[in-house]
PDB file of N, CA and C in Angstrom:
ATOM      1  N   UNK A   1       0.479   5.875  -5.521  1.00  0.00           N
ATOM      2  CA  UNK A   1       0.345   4.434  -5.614  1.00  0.00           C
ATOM      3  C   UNK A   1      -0.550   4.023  -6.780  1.00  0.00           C
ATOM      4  N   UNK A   2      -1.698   4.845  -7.264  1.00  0.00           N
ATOM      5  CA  UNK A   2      -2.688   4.625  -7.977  1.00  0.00           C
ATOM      6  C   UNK A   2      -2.027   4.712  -9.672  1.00  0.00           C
ATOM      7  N   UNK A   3      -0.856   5.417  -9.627  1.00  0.00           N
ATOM      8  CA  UNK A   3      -0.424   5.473 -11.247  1.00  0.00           C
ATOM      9  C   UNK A   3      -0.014   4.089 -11.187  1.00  0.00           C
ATOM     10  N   UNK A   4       0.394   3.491 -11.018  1.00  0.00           N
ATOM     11  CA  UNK A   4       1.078   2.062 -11.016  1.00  0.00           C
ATOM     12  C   UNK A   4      -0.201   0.706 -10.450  1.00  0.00           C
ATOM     13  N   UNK A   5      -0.707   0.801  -9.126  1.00  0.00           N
ATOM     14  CA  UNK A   5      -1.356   0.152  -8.824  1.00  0.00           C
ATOM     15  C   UNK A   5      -3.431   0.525  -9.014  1.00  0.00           C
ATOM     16  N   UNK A   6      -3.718  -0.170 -10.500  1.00  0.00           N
ATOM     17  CA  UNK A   6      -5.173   0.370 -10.778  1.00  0.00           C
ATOM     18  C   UNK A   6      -5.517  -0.452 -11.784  1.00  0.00           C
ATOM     19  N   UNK A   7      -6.807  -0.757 -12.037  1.00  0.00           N
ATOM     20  CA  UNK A   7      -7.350  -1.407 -13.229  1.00  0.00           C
ATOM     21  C   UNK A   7      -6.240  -1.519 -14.562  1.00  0.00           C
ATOM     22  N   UNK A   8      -5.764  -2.634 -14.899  1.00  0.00           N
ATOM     23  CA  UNK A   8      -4.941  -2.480 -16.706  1.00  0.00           C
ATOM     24  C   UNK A   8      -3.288  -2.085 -16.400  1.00  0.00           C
ATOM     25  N   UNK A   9      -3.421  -1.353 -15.132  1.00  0.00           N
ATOM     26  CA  UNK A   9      -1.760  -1.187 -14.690  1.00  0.00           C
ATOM     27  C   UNK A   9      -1.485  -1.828 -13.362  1.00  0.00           C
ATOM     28  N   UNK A  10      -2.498  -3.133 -12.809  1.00  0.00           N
ATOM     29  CA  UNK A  10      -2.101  -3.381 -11.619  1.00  0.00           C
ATOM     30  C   UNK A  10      -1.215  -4.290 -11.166  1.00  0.00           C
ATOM     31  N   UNK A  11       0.383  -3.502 -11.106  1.00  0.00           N
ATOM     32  CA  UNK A  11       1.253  -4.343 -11.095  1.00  0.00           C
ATOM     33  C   UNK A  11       1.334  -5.169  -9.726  1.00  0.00           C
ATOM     34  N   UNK A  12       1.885  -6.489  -9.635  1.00  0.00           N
ATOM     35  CA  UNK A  12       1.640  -7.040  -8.598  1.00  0.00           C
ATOM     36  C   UNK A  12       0.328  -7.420  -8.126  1.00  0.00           C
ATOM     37  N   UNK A  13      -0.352  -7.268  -9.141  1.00  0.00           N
ATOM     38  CA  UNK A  13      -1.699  -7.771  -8.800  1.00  0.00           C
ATOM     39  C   UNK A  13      -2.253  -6.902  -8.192  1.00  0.00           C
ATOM     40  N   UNK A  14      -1.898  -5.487  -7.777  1.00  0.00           N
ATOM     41  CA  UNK A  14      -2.921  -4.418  -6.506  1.00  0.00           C
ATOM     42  C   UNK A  14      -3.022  -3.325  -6.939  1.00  0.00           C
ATOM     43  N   UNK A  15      -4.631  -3.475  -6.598  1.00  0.00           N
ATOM     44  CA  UNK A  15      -5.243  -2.711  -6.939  1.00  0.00           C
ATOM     45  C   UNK A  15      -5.308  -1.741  -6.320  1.00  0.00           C
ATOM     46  N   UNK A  16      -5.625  -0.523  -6.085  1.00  0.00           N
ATOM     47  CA  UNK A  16      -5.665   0.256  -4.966  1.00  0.00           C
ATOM     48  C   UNK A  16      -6.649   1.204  -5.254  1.00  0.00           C
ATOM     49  N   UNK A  17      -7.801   1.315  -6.175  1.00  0.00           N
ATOM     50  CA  UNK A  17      -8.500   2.295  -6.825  1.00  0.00           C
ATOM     51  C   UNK A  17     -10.139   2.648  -5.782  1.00  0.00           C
ATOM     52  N   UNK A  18     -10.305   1.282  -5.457  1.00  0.00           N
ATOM     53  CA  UNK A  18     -11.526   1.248  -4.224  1.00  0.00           C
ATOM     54  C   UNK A  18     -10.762   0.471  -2.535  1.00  0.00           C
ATOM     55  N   UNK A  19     -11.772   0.243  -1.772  1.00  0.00           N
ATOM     56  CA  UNK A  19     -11.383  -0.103  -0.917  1.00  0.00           C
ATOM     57  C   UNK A  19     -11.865  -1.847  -0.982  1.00  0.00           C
ATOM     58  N   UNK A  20     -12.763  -2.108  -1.742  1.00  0.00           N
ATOM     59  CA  UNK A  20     -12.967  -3.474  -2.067  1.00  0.00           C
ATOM     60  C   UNK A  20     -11.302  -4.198  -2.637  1.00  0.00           C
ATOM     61  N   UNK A  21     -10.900  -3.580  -3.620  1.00  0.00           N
ATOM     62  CA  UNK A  21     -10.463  -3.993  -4.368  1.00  0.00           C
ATOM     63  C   UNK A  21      -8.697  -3.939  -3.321  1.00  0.00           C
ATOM     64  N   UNK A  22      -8.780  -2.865  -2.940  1.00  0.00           N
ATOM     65  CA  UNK A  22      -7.506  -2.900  -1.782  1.00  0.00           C
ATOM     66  C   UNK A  22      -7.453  -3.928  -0.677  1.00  0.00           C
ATOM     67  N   UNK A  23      -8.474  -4.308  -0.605  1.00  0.00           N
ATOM     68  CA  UNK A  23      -8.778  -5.105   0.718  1.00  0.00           C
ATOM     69  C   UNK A  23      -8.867  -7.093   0.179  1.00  0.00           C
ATOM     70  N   UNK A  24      -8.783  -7.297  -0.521  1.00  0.00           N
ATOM     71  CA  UNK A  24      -8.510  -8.093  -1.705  1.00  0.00           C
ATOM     72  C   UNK A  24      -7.719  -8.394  -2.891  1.00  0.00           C
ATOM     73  N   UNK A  25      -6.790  -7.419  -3.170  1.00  0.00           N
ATOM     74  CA  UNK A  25      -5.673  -7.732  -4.153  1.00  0.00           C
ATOM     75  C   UNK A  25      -4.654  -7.549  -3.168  1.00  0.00           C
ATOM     76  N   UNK A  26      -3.330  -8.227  -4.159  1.00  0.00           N
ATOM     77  CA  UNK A  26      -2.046  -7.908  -4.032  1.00  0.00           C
ATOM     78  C   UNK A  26      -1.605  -9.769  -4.355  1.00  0.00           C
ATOM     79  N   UNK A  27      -0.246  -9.647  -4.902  1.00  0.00           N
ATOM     80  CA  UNK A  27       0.803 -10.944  -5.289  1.00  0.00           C
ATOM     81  C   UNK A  27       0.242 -11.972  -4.484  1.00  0.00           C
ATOM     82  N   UNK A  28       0.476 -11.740  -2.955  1.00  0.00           N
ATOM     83  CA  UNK A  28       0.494 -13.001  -2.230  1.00  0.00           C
ATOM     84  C   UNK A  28      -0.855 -12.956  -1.086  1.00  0.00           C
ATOM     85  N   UNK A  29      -1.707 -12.758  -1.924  1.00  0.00           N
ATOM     86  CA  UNK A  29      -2.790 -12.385  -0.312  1.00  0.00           C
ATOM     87  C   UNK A  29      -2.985 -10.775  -0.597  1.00  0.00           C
ATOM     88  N   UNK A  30      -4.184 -10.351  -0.058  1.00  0.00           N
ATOM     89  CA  UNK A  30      -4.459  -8.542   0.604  1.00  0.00           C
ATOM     90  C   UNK A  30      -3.411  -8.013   0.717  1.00  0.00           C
ATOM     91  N   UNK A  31      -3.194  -7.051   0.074  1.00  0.00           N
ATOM     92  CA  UNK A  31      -1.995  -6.025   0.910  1.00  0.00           C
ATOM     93  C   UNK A  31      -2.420  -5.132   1.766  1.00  0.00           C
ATOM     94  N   UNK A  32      -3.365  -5.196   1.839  1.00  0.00           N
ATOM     95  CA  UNK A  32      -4.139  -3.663   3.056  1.00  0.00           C
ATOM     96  C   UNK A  32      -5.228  -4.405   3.873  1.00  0.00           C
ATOM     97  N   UNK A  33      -4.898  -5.057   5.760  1.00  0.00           N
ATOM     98  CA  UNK A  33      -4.713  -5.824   6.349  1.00  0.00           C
ATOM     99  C   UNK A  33      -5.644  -4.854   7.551  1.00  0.00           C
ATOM    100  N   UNK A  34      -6.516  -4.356   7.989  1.00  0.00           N
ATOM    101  CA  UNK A  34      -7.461  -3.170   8.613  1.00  0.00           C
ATOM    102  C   UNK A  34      -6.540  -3.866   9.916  1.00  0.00           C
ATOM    103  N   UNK A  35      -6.000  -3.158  11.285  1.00  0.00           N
ATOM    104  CA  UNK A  35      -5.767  -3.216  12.247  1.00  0.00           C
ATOM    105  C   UNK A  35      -4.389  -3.583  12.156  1.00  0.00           C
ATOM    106  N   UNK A  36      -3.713  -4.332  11.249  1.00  0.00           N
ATOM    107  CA  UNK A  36      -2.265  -5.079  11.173  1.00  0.00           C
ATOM    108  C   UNK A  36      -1.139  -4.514  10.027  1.00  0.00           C
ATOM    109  N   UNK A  37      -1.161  -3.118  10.564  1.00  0.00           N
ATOM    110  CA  UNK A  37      -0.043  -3.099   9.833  1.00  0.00           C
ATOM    111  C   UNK A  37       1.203  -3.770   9.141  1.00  0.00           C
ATOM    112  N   UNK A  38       1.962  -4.284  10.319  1.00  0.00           N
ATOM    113  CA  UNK A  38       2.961  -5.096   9.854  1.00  0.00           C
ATOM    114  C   UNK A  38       2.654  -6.545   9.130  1.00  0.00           C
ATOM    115  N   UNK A  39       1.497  -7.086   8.832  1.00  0.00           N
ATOM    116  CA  UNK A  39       0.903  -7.604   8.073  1.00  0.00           C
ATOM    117  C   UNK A  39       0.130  -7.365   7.074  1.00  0.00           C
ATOM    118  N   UNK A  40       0.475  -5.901   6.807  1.00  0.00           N
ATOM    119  CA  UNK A  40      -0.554  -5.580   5.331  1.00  0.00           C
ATOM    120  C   UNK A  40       0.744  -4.909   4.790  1.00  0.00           C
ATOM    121  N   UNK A  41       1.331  -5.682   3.602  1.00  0.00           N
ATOM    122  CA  UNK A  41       2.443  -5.002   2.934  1.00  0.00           C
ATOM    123  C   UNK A  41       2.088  -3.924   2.286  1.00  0.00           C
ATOM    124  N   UNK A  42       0.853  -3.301   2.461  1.00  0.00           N
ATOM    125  CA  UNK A  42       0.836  -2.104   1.514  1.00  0.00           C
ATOM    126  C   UNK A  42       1.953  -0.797   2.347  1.00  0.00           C
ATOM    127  N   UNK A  43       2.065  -1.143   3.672  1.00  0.00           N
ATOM    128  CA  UNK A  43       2.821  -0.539   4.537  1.00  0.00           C
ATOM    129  C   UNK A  43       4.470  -0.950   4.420  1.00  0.00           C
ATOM    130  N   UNK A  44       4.583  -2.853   4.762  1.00  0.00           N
ATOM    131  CA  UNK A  44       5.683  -2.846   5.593  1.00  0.00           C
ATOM    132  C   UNK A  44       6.480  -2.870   3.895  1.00  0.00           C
ATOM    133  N   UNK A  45       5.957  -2.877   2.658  1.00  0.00           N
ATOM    134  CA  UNK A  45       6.493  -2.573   1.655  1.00  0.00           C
ATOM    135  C   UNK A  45       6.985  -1.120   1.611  1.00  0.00           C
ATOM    136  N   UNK A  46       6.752  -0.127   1.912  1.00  0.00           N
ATOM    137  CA  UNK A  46       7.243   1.239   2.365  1.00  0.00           C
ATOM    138  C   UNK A  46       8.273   1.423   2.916  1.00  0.00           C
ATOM    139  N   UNK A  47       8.650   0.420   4.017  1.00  0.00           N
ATOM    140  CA  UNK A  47       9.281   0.884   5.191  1.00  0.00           C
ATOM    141  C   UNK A  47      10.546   0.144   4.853  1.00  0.00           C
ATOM    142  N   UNK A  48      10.922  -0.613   4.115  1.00  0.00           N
ATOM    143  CA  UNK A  48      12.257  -1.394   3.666  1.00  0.00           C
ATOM    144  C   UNK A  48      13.580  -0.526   2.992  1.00  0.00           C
ATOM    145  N   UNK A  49      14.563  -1.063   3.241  1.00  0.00           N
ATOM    146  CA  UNK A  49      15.789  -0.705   3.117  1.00  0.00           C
ATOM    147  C   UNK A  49      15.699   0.192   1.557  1.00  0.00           C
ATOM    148  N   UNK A  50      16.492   1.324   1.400  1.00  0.00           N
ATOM    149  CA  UNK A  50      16.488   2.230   0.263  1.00  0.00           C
ATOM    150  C   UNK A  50      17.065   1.075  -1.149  1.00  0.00           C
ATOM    151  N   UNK A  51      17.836   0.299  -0.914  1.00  0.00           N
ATOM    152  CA  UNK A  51      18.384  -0.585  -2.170  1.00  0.00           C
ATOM    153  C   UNK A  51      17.650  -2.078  -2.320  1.00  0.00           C
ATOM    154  N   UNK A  52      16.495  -2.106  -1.450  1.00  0.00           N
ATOM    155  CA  UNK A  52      15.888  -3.365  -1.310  1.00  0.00           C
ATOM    156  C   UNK A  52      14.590  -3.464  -2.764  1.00  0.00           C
ATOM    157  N   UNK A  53      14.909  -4.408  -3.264  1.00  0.00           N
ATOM    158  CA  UNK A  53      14.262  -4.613  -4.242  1.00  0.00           C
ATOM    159  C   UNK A  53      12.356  -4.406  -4.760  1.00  0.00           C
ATOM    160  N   UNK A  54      12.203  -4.777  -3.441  1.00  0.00           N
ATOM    161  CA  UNK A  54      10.841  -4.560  -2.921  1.00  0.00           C
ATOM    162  C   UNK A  54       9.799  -3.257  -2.239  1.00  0.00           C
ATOM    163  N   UNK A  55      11.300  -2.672  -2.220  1.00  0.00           N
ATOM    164  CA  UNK A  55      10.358  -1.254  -1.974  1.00  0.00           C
ATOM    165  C   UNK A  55       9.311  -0.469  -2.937  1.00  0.00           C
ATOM    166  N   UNK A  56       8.299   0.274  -1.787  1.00  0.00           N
ATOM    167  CA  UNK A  56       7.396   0.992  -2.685  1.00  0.00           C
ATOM    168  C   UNK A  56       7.647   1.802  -1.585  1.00  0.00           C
ATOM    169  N   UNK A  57       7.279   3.240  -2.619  1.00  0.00           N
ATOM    170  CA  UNK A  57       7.626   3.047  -4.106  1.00  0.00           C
ATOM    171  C   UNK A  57       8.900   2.792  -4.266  1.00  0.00           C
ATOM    172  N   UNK A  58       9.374   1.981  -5.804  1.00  0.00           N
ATOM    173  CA  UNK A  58      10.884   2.236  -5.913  1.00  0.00           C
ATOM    174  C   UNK A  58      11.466   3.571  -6.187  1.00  0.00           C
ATOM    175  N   UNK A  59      13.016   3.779  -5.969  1.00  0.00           N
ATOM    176  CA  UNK A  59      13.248   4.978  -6.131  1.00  0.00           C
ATOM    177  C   UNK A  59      13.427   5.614  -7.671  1.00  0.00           C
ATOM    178  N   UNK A  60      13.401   4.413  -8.395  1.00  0.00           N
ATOM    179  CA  UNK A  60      12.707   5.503  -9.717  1.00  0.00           C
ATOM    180  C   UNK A  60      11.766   6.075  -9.665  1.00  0.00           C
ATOM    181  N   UNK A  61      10.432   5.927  -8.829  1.00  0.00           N
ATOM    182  CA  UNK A  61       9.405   6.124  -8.746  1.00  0.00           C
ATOM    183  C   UNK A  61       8.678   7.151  -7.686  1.00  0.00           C
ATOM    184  N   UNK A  62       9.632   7.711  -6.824  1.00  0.00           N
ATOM    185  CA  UNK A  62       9.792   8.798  -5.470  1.00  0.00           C
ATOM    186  C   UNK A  62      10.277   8.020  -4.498  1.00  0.00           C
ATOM    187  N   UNK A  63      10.238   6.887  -4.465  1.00  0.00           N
ATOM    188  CA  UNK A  63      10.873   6.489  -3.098  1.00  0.00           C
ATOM    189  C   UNK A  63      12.039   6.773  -3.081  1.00  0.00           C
ATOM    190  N   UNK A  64      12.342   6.107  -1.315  1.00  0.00           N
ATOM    191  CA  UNK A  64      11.593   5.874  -0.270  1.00  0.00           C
ATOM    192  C   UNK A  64      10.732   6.892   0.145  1.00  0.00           C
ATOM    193  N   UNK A  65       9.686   6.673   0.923  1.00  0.00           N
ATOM    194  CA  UNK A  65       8.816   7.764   1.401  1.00  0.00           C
ATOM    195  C   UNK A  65       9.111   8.158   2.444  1.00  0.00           C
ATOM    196  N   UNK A  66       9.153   9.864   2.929  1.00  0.00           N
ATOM    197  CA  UNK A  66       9.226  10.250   4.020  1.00  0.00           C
ATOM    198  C   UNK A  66       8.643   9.307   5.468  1.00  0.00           C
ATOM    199  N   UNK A  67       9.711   9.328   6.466  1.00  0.00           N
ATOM    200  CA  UNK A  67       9.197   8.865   7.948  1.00  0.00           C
ATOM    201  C   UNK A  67       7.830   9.011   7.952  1.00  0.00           C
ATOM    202  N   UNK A  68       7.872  10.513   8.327  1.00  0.00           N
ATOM    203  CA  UNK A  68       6.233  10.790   8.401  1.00  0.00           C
ATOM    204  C   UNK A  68       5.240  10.397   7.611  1.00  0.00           C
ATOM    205  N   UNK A  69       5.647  10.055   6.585  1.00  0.00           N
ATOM    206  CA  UNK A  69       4.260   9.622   5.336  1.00  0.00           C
ATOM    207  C   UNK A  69       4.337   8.344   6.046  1.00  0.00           C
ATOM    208  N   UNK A  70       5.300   7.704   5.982  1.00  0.00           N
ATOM    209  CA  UNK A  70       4.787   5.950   6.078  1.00  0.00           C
ATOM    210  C   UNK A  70       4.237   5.639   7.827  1.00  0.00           C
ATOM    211  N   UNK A  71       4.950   6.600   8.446  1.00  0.00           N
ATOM    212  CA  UNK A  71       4.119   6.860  10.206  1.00  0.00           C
ATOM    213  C   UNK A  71       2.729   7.074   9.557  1.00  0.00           C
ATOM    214  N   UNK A  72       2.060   7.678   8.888  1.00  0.00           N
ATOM    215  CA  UNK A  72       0.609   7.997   8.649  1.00  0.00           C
ATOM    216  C   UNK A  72       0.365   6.613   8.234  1.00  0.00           C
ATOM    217  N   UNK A  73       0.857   6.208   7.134  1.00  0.00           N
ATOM    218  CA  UNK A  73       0.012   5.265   6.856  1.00  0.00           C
ATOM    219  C   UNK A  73       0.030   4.014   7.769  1.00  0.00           C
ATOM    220  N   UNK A  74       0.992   3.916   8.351  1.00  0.00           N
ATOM    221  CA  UNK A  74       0.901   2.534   9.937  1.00  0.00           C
ATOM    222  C   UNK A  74      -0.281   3.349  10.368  1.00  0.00           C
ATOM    223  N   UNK A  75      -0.553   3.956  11.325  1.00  0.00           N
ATOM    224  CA  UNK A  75      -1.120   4.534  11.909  1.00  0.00           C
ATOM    225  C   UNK A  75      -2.870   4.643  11.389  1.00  0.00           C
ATOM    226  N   UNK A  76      -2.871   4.941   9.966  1.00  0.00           N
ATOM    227  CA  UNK A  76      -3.867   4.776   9.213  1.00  0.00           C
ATOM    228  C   UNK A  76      -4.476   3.386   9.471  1.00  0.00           C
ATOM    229  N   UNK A  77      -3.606   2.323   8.689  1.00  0.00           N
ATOM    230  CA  UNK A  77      -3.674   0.620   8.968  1.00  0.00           C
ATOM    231  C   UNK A  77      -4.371   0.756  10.714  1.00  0.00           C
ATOM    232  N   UNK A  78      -3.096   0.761  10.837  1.00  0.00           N
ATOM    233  CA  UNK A  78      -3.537   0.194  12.690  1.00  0.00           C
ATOM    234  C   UNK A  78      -4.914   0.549  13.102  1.00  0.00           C
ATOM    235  N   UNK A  79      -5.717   2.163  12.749  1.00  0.00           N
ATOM    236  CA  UNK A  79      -6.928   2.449  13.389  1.00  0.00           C
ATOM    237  C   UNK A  79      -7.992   1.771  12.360  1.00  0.00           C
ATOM    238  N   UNK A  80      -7.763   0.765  11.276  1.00  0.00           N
ATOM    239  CA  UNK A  80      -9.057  -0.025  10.960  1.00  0.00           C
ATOM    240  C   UNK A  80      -8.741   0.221   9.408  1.00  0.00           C
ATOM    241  N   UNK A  81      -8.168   1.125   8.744  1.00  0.00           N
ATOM    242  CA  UNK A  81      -7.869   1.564   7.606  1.00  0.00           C
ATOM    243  C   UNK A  81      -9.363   2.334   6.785  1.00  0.00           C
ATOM    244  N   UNK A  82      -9.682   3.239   8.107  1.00  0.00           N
ATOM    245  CA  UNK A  82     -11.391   3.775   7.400  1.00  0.00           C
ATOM    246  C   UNK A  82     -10.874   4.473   5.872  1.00  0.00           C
ATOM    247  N   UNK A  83     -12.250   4.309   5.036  1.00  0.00           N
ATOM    248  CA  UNK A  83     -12.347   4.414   3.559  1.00  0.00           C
ATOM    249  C   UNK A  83     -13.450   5.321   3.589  1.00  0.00           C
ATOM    250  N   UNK A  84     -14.265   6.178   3.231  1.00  0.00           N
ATOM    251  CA  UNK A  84     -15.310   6.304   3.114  1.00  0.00           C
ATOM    252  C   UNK A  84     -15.972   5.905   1.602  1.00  0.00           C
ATOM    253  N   UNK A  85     -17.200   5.115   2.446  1.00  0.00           N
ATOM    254  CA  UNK A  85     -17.724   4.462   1.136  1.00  0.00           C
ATOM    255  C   UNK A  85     -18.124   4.967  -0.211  1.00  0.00           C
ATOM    256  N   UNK A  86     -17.777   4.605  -1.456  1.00  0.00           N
ATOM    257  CA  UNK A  86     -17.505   5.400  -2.522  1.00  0.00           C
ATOM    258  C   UNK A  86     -16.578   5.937  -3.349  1.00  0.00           C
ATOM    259  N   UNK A  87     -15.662   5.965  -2.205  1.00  0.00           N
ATOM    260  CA  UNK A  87     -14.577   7.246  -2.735  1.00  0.00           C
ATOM    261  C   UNK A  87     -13.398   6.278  -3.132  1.00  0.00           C
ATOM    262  N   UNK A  88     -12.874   6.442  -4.462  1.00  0.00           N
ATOM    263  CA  UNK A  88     -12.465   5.892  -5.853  1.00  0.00           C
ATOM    264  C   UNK A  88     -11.058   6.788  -6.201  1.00  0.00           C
TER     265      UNK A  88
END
């Protein structure tokens, strides 16, 4: 996510390099939503149809992502989205 979404390359506006900056960017509002997955598109952007315009990643880019990867990251979201402080 970080080749595309980071300081100078943050497309869509998101950032994803700290947890400040995740918890505060993206196009329309936060994309990374602590407890609400299906309200933090850093997720329900994952989980969309293989030809849907909006997917992340697109499939030039590795997408779609494995079940299991995007199960981690709901799952991640849902328990609070812990960061440990610092880590960049």
């Amino acid at each position: 996510c970080v080749a595309c979404h980071r300081p100078g390359h943050a497309k869509g506006d998101l950032d994803l390099t700290t947890k400040e900056a995740a918890l505060t960017s993206g196009g329309n509002g936060p994309s990374l939503i602590p407890w609400e997955p299906m309200k933090s598109t850093l997720y329900t952007s994952t989980i969309k149809a293989a030809d849907d315009d909006d997917l992340m990643p697109p499939a030039n880019k590795g997408g779609p992502l494995a079940k299991e990867t995007t199960e981690l990251l709901r799952l991640w979201i849902e328990q609070g989205a812990p960061w440990p402080d610092g880590i960049v």
